[in-house]
PDB file of N, CA and C in Angstrom:
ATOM      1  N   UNK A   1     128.560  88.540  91.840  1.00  0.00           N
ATOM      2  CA  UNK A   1     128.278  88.319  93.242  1.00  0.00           C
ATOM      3  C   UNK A   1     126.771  88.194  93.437  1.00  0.00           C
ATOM      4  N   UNK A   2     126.349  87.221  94.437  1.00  0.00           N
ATOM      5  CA  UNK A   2     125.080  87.098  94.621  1.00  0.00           C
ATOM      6  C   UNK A   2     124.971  86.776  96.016  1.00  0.00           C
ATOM      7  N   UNK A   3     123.690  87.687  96.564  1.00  0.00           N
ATOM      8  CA  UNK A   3     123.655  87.885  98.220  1.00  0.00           C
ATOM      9  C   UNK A   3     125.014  88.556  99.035  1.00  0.00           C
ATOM     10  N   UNK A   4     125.428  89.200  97.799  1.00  0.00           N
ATOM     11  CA  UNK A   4     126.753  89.540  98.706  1.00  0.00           C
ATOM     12  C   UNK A   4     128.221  89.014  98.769  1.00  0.00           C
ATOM     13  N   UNK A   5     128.172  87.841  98.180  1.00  0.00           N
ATOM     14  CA  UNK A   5     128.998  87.001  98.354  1.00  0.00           C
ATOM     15  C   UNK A   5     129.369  86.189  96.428  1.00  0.00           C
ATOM     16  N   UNK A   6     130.621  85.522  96.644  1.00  0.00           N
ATOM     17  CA  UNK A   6     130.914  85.284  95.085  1.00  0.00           C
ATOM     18  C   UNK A   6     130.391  84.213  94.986  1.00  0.00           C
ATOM     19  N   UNK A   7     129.831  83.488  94.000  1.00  0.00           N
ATOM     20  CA  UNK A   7     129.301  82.110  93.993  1.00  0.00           C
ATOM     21  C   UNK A   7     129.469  81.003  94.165  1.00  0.00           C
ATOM     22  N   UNK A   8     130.954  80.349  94.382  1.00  0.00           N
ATOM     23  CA  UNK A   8     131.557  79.879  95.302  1.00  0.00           C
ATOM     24  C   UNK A   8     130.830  79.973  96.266  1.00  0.00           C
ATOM     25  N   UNK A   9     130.551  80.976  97.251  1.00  0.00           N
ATOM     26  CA  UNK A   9     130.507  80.757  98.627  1.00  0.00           C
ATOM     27  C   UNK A   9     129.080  80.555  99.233  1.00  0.00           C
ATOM     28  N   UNK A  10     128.468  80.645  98.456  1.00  0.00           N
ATOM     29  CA  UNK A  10     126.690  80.536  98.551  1.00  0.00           C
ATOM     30  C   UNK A  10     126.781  79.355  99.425  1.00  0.00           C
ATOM     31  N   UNK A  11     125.453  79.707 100.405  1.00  0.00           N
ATOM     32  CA  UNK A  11     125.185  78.085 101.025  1.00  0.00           C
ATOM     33  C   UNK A  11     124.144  77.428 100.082  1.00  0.00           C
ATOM     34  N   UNK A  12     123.708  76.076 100.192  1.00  0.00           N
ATOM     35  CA  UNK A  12     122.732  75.460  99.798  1.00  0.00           C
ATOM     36  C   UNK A  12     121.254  76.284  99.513  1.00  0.00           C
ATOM     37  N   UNK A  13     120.672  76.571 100.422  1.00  0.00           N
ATOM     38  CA  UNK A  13     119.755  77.489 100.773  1.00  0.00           C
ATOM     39  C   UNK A  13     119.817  78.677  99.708  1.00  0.00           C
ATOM     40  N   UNK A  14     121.077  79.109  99.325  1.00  0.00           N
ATOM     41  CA  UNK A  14     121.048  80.537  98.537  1.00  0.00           C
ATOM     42  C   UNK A  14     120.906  79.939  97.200  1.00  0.00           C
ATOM     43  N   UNK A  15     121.603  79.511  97.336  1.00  0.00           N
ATOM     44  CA  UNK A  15     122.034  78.143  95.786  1.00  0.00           C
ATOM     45  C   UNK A  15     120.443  77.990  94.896  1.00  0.00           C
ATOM     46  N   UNK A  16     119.394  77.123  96.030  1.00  0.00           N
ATOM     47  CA  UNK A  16     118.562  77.236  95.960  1.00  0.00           C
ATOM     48  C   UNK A  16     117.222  78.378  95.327  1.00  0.00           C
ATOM     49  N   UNK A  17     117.653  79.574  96.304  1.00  0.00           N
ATOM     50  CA  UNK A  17     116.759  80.420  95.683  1.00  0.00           C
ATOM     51  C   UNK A  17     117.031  80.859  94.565  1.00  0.00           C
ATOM     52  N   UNK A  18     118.694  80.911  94.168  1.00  0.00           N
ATOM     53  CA  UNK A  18     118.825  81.248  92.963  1.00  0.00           C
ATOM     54  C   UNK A  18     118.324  80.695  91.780  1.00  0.00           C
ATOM     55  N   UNK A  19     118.886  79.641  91.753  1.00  0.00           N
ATOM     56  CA  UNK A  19     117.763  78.465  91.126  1.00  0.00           C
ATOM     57  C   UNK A  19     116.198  78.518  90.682  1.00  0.00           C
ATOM     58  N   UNK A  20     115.460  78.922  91.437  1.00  0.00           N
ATOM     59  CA  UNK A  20     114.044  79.067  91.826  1.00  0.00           C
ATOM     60  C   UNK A  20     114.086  80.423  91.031  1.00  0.00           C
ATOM     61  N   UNK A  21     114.806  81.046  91.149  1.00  0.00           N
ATOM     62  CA  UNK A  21     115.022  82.604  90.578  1.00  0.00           C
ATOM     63  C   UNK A  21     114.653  82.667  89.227  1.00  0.00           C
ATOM     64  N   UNK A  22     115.760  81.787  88.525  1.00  0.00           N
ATOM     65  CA  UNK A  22     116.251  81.803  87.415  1.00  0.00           C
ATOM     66  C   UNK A  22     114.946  80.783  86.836  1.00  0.00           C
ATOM     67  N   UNK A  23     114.470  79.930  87.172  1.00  0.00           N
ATOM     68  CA  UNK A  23     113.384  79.171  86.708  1.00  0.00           C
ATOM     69  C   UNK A  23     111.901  79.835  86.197  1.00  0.00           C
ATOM     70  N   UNK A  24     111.830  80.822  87.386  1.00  0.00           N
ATOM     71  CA  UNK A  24     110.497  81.679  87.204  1.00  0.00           C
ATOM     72  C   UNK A  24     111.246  82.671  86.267  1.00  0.00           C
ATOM     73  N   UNK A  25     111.996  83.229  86.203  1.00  0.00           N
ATOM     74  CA  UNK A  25     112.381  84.279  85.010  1.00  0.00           C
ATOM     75  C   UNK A  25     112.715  83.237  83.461  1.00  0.00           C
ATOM     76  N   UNK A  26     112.635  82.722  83.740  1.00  0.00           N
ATOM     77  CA  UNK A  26     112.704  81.755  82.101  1.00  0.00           C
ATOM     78  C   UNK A  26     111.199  81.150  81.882  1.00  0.00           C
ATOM     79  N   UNK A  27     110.049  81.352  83.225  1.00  0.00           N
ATOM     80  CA  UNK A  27     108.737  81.083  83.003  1.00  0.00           C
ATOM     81  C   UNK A  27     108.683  79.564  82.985  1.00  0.00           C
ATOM     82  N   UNK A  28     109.630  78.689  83.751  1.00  0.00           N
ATOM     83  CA  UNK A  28     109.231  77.592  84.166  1.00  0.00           C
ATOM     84  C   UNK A  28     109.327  77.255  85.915  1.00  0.00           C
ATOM     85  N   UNK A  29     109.291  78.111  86.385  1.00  0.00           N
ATOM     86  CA  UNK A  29     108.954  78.132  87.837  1.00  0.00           C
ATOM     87  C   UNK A  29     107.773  78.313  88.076  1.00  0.00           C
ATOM     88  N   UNK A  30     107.303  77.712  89.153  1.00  0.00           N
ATOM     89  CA  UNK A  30     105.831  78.500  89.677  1.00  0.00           C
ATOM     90  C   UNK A  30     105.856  79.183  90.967  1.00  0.00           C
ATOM     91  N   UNK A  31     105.313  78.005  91.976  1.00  0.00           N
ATOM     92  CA  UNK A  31     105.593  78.953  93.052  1.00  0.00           C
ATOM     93  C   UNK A  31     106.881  78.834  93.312  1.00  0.00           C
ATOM     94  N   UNK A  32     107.972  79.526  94.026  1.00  0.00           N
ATOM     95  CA  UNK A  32     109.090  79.134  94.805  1.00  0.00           C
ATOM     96  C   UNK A  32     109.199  77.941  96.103  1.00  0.00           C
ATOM     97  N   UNK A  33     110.796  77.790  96.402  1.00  0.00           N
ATOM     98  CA  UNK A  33     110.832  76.719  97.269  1.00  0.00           C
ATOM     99  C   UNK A  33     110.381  77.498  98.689  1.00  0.00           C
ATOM    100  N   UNK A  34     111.151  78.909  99.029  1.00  0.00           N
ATOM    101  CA  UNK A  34     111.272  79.624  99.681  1.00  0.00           C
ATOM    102  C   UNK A  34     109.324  80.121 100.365  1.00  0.00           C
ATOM    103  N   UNK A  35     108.719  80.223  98.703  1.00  0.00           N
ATOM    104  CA  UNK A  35     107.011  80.294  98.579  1.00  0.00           C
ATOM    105  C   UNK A  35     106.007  79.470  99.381  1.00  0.00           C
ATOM    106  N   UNK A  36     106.847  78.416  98.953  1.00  0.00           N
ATOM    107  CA  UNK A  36     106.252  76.879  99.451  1.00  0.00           C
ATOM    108  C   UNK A  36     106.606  77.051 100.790  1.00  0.00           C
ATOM    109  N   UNK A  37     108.178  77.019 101.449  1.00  0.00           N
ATOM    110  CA  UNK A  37     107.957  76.506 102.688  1.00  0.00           C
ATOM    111  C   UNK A  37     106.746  77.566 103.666  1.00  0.00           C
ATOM    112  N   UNK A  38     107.091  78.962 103.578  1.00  0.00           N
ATOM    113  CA  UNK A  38     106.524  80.156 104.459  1.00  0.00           C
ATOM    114  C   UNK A  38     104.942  79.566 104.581  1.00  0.00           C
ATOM    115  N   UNK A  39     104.006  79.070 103.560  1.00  0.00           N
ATOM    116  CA  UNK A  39     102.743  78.962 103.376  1.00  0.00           C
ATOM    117  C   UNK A  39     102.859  77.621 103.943  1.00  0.00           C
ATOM    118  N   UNK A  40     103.555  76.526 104.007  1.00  0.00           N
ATOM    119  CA  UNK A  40     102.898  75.221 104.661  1.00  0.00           C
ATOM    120  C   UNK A  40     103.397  75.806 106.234  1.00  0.00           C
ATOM    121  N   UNK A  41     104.375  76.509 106.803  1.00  0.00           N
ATOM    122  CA  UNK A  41     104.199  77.060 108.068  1.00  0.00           C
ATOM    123  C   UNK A  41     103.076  78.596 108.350  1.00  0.00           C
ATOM    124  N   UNK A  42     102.389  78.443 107.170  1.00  0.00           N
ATOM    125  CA  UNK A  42     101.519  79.498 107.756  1.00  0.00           C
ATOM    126  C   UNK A  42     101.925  80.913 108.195  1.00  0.00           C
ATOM    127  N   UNK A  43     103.277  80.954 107.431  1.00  0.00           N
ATOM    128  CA  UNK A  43     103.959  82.580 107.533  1.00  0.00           C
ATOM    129  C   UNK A  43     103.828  83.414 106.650  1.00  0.00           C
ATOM    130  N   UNK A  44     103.961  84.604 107.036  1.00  0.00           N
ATOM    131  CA  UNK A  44     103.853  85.663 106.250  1.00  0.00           C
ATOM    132  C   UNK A  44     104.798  86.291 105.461  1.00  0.00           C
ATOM    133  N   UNK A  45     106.242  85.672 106.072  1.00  0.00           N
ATOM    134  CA  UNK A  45     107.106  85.958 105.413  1.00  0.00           C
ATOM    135  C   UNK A  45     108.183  85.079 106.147  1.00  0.00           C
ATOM    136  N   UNK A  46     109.317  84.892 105.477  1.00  0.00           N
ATOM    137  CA  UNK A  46     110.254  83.750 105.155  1.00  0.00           C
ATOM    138  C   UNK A  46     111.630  83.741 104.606  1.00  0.00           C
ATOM    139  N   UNK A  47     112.438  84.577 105.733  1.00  0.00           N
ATOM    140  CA  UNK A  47     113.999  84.395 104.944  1.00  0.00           C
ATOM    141  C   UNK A  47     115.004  84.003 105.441  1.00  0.00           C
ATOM    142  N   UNK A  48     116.071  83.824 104.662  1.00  0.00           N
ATOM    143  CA  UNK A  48     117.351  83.475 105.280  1.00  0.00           C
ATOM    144  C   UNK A  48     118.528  83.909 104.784  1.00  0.00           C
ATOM    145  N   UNK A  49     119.437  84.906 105.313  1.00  0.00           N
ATOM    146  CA  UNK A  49     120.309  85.441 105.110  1.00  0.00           C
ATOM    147  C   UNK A  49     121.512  85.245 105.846  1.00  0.00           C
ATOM    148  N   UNK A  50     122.777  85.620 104.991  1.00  0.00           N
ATOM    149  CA  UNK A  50     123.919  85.734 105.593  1.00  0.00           C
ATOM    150  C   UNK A  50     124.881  86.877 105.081  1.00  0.00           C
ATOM    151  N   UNK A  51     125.811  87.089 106.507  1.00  0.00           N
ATOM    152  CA  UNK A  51     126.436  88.396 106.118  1.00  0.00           C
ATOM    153  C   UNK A  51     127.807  87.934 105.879  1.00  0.00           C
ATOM    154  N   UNK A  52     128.960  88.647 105.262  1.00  0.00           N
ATOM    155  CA  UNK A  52     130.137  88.658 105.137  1.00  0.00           C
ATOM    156  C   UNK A  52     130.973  87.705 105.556  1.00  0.00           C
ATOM    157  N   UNK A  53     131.022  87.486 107.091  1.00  0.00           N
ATOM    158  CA  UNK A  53     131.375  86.730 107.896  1.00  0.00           C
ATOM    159  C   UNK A  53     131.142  85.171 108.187  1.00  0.00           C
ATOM    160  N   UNK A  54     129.814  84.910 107.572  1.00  0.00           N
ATOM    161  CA  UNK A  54     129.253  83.539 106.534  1.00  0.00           C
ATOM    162  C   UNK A  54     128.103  83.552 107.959  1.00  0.00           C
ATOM    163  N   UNK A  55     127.826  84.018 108.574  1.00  0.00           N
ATOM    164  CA  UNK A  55     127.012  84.029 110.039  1.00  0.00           C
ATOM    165  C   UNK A  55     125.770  84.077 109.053  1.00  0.00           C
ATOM    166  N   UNK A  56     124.482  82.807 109.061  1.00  0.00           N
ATOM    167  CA  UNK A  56     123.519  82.828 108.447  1.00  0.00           C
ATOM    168  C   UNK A  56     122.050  83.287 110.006  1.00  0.00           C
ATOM    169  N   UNK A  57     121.227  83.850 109.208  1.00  0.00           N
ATOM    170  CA  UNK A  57     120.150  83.996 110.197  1.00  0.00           C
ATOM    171  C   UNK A  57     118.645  83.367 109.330  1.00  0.00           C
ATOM    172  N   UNK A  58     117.982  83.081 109.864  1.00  0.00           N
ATOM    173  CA  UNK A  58     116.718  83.043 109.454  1.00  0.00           C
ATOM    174  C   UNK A  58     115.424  83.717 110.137  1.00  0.00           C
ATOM    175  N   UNK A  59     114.194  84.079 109.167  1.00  0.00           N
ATOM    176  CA  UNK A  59     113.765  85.128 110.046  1.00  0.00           C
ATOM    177  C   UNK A  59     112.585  84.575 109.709  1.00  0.00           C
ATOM    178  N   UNK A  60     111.311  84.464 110.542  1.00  0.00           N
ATOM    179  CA  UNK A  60     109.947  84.034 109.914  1.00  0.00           C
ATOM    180  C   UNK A  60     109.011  85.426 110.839  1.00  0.00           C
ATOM    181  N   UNK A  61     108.174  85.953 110.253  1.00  0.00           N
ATOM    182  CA  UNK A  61     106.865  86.699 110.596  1.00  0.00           C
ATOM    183  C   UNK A  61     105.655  86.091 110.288  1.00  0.00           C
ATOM    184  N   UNK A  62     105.097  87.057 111.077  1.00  0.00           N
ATOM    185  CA  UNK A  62     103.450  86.412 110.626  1.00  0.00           C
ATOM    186  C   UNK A  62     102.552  88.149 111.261  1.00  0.00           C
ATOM    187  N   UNK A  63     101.403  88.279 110.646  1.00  0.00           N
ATOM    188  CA  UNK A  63     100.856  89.443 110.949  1.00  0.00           C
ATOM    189  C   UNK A  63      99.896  88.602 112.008  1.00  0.00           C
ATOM    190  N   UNK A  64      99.535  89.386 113.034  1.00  0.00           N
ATOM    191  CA  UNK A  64      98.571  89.047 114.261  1.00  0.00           C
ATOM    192  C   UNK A  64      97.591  89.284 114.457  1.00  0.00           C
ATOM    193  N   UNK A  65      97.530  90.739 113.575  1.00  0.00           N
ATOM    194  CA  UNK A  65      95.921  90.991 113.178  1.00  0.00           C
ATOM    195  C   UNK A  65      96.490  92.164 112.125  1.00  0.00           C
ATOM    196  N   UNK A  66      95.651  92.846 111.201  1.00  0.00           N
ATOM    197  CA  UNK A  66      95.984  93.668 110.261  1.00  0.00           C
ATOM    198  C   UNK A  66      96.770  94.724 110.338  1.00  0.00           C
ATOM    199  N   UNK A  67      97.055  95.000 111.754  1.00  0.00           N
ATOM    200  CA  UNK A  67      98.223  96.362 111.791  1.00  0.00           C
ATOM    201  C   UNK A  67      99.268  95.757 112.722  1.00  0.00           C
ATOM    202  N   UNK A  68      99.099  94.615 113.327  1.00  0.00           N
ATOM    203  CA  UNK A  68     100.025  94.271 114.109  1.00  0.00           C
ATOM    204  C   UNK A  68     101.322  92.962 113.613  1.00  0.00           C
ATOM    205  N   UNK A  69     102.525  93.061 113.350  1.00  0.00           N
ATOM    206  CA  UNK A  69     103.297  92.363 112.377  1.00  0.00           C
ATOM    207  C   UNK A  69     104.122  91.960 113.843  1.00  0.00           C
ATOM    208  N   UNK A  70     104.365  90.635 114.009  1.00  0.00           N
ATOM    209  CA  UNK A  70     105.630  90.407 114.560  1.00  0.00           C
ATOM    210  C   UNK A  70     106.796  89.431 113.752  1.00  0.00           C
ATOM    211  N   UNK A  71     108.011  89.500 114.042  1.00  0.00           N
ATOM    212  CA  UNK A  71     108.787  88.269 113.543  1.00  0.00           C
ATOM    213  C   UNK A  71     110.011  87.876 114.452  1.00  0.00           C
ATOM    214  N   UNK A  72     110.605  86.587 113.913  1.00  0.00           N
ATOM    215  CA  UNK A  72     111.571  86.103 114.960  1.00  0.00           C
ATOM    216  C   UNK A  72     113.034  86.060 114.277  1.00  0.00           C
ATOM    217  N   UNK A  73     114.252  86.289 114.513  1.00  0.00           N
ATOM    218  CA  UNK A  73     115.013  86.283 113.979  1.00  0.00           C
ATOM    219  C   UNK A  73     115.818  84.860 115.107  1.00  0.00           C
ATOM    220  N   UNK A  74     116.314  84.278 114.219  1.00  0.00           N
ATOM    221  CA  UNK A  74     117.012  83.003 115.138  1.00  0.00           C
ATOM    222  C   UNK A  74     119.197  82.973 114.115  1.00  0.00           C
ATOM    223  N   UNK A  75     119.456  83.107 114.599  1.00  0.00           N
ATOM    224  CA  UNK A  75     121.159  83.038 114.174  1.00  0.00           C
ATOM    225  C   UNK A  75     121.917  84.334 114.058  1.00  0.00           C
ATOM    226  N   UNK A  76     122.550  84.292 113.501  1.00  0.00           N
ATOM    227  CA  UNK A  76     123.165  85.604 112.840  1.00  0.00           C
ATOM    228  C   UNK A  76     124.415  85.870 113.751  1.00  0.00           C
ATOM    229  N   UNK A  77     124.991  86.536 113.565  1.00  0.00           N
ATOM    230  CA  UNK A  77     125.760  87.352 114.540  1.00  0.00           C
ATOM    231  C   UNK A  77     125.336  87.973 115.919  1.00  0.00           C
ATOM    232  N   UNK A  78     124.240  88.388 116.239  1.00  0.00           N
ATOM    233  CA  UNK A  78     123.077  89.075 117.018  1.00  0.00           C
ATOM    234  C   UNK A  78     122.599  87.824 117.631  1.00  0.00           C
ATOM    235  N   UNK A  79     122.650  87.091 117.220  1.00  0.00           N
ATOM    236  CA  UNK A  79     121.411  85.666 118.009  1.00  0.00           C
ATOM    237  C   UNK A  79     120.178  85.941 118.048  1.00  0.00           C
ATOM    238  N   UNK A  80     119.776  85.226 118.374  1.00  0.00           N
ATOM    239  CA  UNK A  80     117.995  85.558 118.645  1.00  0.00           C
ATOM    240  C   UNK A  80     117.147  86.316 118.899  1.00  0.00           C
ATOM    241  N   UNK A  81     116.292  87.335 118.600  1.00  0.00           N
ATOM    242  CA  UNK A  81     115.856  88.329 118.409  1.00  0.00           C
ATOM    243  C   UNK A  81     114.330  87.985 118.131  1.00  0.00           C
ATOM    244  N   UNK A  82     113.446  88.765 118.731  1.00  0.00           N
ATOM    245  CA  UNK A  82     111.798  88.991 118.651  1.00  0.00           C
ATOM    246  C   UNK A  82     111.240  90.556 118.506  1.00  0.00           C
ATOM    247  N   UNK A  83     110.767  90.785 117.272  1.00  0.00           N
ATOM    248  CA  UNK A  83     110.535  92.393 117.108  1.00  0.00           C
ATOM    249  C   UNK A  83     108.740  92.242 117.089  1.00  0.00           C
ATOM    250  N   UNK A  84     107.841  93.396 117.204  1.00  0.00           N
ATOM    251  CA  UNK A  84     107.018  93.525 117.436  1.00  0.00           C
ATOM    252  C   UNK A  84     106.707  95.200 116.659  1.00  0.00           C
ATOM    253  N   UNK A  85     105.988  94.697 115.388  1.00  0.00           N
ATOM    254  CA  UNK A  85     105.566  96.358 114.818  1.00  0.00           C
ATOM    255  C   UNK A  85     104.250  96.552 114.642  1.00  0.00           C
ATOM    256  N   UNK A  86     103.602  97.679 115.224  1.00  0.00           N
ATOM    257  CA  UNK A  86     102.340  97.888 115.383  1.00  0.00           C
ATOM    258  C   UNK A  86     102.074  99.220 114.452  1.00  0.00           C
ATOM    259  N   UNK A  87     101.317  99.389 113.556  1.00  0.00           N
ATOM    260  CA  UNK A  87     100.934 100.442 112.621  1.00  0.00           C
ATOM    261  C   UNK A  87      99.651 101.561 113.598  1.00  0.00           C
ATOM    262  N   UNK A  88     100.007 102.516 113.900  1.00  0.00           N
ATOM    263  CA  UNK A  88      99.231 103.476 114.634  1.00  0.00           C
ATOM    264  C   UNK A  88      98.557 104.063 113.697  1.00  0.00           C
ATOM    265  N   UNK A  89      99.247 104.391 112.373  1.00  0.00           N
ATOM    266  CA  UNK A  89      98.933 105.184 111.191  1.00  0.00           C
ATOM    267  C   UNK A  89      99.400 104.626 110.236  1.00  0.00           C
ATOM    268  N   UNK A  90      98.475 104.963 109.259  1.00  0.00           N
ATOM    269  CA  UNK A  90      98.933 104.472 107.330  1.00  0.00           C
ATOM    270  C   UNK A  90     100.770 104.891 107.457  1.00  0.00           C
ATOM    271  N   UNK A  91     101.095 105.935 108.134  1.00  0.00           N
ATOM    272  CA  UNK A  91     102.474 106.638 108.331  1.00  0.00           C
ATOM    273  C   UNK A  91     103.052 105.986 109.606  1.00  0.00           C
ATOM    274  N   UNK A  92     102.505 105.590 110.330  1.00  0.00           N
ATOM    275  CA  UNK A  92     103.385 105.484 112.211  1.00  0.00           C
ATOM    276  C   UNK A  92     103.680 104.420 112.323  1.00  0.00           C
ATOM    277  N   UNK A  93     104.089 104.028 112.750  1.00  0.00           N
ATOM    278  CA  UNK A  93     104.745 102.638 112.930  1.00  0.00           C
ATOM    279  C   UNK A  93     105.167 102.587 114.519  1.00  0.00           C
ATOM    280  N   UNK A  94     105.089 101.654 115.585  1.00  0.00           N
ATOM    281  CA  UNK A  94     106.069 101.817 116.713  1.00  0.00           C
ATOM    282  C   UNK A  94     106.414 100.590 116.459  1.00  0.00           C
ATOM    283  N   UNK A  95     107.425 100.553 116.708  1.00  0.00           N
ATOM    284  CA  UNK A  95     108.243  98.840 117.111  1.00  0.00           C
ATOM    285  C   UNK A  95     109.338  98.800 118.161  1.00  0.00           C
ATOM    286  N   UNK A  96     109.239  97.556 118.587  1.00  0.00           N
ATOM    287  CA  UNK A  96     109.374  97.171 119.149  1.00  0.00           C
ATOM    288  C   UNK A  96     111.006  95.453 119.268  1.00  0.00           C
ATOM    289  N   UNK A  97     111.999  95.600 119.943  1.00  0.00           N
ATOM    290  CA  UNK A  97     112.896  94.598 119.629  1.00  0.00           C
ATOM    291  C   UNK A  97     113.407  94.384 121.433  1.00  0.00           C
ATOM    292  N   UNK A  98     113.226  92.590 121.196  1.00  0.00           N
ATOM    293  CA  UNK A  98     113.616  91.809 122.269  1.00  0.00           C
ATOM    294  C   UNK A  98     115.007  91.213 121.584  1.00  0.00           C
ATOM    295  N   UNK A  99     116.632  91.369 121.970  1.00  0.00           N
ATOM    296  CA  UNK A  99     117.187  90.244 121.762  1.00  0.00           C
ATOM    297  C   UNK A  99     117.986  89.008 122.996  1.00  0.00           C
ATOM    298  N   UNK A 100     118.137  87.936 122.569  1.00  0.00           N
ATOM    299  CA  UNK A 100     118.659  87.425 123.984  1.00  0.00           C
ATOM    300  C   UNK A 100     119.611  87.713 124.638  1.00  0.00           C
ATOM    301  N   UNK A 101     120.562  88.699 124.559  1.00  0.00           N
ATOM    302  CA  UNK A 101     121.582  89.381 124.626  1.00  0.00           C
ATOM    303  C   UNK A 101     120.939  90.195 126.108  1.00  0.00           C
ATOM    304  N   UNK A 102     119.053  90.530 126.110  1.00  0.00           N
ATOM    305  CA  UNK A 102     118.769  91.093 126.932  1.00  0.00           C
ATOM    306  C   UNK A 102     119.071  93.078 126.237  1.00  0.00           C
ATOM    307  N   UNK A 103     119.463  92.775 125.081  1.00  0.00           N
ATOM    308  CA  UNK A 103     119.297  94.160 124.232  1.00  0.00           C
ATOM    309  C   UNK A 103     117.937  94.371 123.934  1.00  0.00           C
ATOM    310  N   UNK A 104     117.244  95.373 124.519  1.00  0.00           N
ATOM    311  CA  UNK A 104     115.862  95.921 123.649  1.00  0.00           C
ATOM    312  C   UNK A 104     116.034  97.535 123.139  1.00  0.00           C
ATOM    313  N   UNK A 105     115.043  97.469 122.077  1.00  0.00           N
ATOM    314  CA  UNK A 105     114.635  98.754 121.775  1.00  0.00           C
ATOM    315  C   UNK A 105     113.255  99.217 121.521  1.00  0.00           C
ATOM    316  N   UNK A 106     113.145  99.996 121.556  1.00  0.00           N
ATOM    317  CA  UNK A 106     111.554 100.840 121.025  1.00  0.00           C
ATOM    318  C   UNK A 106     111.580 102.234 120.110  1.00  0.00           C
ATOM    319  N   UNK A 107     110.882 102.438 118.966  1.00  0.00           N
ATOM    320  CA  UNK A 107     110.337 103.530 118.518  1.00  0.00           C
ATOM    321  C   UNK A 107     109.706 104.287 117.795  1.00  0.00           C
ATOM    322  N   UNK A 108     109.562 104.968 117.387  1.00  0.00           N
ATOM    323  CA  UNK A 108     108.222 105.408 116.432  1.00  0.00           C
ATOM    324  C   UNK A 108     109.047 105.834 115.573  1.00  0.00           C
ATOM    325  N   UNK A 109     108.290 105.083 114.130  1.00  0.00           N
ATOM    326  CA  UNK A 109     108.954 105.425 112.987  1.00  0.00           C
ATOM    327  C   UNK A 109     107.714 106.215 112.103  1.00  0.00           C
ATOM    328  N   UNK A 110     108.243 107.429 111.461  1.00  0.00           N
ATOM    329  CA  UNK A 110     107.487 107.766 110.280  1.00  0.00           C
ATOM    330  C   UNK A 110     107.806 107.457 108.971  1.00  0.00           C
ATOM    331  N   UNK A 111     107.055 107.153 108.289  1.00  0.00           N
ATOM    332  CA  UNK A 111     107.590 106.551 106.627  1.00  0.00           C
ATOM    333  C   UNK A 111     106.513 107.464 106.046  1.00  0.00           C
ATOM    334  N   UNK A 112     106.847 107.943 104.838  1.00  0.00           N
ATOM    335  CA  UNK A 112     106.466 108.365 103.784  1.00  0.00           C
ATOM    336  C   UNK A 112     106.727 108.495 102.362  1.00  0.00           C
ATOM    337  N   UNK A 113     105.495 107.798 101.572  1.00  0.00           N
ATOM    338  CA  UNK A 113     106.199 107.512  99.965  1.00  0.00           C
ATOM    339  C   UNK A 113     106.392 108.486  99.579  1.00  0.00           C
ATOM    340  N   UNK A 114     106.739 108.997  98.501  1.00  0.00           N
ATOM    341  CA  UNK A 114     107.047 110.431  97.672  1.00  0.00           C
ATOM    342  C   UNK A 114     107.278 109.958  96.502  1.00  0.00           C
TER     343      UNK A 114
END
């Protein structure tokens, strides 16, 4: 199983990264496709997932300034979604979630490595 799902059921897109996967682990890949697109849109990060139900989402971020991260989630089961995480501390985190549903949330997260 890969992403969850049996290989059969992969979309294009997964198909893809696998591919890209398997290329750089045999040391004939360079950058990825997934690599490539995020950097010609100037993102910080770049995915696309799907759950069980085959409901795919895609998600792009970008940081706004060094502690401030937002990203957009567009599909899924959930629909459209805008989160907003602001680093108070090396540890704090608050964030922040808009979805079009008119669902929000807020809250302070602590993380710590160990």
């Amino acid at each position: 199983m890969f992403f969850g799902r049996d290989i059969t059921q992969l979309s294009a897109f997964q198909a893809l990264q696998l591919a890209s996967a398997v290329a750089a682990l045999a040391g004939q890949g360079g950058e990825g496709i997934v690599s490539r697109l995020r950097g010609s849109f100037g993102l910080d990060d770049l995915d696309v997932t799907s759950d069980e139900d085959g409901n795919t989402a895609v998600r792009a971020g970008r940081y706004l300034s060094e502690n401030v991260y937002t990203d957009v989630t567009v599909g899924g089961a959930d629909g459209p979604e805008v989160s907003l995480n602001i680093d108070l501390t090396p540890n704090i985190t608050a964030r922040g979630t808009l979805g079009a549903d008119a669902n929000t949330g807020i809250g302070i997260f602590i993380e710590r490595d160990y």
